[in-house]
Protein backbone atom coordinates (compact mmCIF):
# COMPACT_ATOMS: atom_id res chain seq x y z
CA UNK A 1 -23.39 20.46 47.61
CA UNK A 2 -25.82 19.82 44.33
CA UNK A 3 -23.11 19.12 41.29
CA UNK A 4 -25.07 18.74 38.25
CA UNK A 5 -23.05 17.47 35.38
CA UNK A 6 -24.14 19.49 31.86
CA UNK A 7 -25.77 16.81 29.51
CA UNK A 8 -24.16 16.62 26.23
CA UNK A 9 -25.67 14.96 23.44
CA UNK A 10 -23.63 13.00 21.05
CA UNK A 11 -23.10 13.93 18.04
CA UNK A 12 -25.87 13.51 15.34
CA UNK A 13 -25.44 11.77 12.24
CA UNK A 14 -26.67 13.21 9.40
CA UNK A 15 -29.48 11.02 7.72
CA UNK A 16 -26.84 11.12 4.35
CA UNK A 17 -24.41 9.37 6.29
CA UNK A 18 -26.83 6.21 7.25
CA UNK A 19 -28.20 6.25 3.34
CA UNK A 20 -25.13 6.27 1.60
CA UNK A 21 -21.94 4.43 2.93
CA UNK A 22 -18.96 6.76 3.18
CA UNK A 23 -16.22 6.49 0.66
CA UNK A 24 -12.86 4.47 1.05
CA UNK A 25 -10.67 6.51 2.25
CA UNK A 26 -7.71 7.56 -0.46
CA UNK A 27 -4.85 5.18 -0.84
CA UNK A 28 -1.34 6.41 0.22
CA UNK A 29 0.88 4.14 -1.79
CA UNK A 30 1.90 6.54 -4.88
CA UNK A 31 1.05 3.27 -7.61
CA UNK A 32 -2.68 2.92 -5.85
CA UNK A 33 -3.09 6.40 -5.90
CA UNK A 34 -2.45 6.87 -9.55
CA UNK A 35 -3.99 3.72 -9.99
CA UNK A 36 -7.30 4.93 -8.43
CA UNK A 37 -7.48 8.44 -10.47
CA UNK A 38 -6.65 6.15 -13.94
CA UNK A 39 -9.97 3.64 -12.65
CA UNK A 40 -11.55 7.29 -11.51
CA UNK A 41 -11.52 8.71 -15.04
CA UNK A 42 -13.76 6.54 -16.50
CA UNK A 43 -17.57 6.55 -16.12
CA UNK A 44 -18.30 3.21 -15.53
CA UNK A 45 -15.41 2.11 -13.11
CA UNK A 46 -17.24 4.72 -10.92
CA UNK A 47 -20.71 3.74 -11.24
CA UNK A 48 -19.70 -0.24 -10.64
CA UNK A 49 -17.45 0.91 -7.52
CA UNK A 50 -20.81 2.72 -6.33
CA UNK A 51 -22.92 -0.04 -6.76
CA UNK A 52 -20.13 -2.05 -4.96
CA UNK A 53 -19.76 -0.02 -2.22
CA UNK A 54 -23.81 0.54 -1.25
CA UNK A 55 -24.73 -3.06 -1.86
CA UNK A 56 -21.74 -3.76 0.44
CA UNK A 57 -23.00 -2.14 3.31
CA UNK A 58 -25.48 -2.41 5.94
CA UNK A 59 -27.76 0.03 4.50
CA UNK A 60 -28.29 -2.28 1.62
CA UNK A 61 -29.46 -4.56 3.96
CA UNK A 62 -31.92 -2.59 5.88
CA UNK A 63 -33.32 -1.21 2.62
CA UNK A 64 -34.06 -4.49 1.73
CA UNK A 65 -35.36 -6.34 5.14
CA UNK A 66 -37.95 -2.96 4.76
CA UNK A 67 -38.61 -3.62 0.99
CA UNK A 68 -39.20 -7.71 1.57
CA UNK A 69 -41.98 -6.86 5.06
CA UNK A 70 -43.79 -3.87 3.01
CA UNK A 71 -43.63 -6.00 -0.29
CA UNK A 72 -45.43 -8.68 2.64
CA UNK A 73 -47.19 -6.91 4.96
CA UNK A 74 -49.05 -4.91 2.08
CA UNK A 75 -49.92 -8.08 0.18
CA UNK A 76 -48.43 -6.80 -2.98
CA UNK A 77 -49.25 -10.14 -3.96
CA UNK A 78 -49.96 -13.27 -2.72
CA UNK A 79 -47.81 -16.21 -1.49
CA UNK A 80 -45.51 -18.11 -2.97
CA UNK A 81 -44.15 -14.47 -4.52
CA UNK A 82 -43.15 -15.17 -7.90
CA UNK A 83 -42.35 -11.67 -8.77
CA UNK A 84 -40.49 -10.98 -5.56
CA UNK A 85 -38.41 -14.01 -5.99
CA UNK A 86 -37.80 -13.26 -9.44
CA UNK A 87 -36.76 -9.72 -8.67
CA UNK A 88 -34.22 -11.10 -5.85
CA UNK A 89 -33.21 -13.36 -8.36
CA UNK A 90 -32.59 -10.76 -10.88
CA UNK A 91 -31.02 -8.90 -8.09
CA UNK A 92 -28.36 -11.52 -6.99
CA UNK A 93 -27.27 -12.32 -10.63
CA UNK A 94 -26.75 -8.31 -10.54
CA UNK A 95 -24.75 -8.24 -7.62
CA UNK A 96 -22.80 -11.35 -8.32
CA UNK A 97 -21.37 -9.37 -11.24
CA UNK A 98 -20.59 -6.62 -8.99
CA UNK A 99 -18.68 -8.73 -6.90
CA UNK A 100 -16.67 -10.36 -9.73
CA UNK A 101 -15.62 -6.63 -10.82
CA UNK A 102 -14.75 -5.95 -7.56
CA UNK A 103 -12.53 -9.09 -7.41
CA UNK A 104 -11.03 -7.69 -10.65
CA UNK A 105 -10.56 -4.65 -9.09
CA UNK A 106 -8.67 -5.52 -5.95
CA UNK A 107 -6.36 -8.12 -8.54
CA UNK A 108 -5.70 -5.20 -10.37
CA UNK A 109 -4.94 -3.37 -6.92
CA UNK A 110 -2.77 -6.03 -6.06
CA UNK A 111 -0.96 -6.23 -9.45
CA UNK A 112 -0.10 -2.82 -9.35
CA UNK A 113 1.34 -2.99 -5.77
CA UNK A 114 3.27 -6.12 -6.89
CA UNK A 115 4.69 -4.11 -10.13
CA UNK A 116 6.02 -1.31 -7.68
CA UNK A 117 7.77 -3.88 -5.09
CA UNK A 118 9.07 -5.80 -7.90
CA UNK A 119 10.35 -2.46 -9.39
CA UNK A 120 12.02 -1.34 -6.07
CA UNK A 121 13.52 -4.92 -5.52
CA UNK A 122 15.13 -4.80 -8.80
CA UNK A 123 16.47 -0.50 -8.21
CA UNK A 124 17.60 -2.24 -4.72
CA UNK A 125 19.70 -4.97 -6.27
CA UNK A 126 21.06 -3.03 -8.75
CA UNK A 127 22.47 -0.75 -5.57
CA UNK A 128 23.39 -3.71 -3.71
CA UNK A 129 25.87 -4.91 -7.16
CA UNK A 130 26.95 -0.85 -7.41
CA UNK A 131 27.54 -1.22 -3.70
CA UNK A 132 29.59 -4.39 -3.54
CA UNK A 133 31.73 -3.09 -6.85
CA UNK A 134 32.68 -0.38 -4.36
CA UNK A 135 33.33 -2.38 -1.98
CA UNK A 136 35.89 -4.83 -3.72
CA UNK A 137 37.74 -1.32 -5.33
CA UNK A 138 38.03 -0.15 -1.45
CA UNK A 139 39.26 -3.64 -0.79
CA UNK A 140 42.00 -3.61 -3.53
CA UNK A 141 43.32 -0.18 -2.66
CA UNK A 142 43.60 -1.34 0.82
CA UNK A 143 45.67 -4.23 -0.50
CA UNK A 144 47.42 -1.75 -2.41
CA UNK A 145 48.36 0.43 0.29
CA UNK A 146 48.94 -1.71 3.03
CA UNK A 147 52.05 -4.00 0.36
CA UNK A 148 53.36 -0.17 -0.52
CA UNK A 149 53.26 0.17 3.48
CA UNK A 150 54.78 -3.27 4.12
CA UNK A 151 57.49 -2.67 1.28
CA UNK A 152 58.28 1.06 2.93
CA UNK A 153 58.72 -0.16 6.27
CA UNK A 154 61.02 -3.38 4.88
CA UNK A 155 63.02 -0.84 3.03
CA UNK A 156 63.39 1.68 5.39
CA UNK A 157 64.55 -1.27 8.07
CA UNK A 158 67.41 -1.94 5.83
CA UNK A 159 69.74 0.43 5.41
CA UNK A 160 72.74 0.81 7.03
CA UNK A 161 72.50 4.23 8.42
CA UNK A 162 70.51 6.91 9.56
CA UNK A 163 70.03 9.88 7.63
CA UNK A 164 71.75 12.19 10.38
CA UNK A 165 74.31 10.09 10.40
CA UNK A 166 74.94 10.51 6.37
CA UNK A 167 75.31 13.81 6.95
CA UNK A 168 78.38 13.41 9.75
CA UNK A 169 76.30 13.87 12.76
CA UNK A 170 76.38 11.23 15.10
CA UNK A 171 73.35 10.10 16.39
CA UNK A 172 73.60 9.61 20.74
């Protein structure tokens, strides 16, 4: 008995996929969320996050280990490459920026998570002191009710007779 299995391929990747790095995906917190469409409206917070992003990944380096070994390998120009290193130098003082306004970015990420919790600590404590007020009114009714229970049960202990009795039945 011949079984043959069907081959299946796996799935292809597109080419787009490989080129540029997929997006982040969207933030579930309510404050990051708005806080992503307010950096979303503006031009350049989306342009630097881009950059960020692609030079981030590991397409940015395979674009350039293929950019350095054709710049090479064609003898663009000769050794010790001025112009190369002073394009990767260019390069770097570029991305360092990026990387600063990324750190900015995730501070201001952070900030805005840290207003929220702050913000919920202080609606939580001001339920906690609504709470406990509660709490000490439930306490003093108890009070309350369990003296007018004490003084009910003292008075009712005292008297001389039973009701019935008042009214010239004798109890058995």
């Amino acid at each position: 008995m011949d079984e043959t299995r069907p081959t299946t391929t796996p799935p292809r990747r597109p080419l787009r996929r490989f080129v540029v790095p997929p997006k982040l995906p969207q933030p579930v917190n309510p404050a990051l969320l708005e806080h992503a469409e307010e950096r979303g409206r503006d031009a350049q917070n989306r342009i630097a996050d881009a950059i960020t992003r692609f030079s981030g990944s590991m397409t940015f380096v395979y674009l350039h280990v293929v950019w350095f070994a054709c710049w090479i390998g064609f003898g663009v120009e000769s050794y010790p490459y001025g112009l190369l290193t002073m394009i990767v130098s260019l390069e770097a003082i570029f991305l360092s920026t990026f990387v600063m306004i990324s750190q900015n970015r995730a501070d201001a990420k952070r900030q805005v998570i840290a207003d929220q919790q702050w913000h919920t600590v202080q609606e939580e404590d001001d339920q906690n002191r609504q709470l406990l007020e509660i709490y000490e009114q439930i306490l003093d009714l108890t009070k309350a009710v369990h003296a007018y229970a004490s003084k009910a049960s003292a008075t009712a202990g005292a008297t001389p007779a039973a009701p019935a009795a008042r009214n010239g039945q004798e109890l058995p």
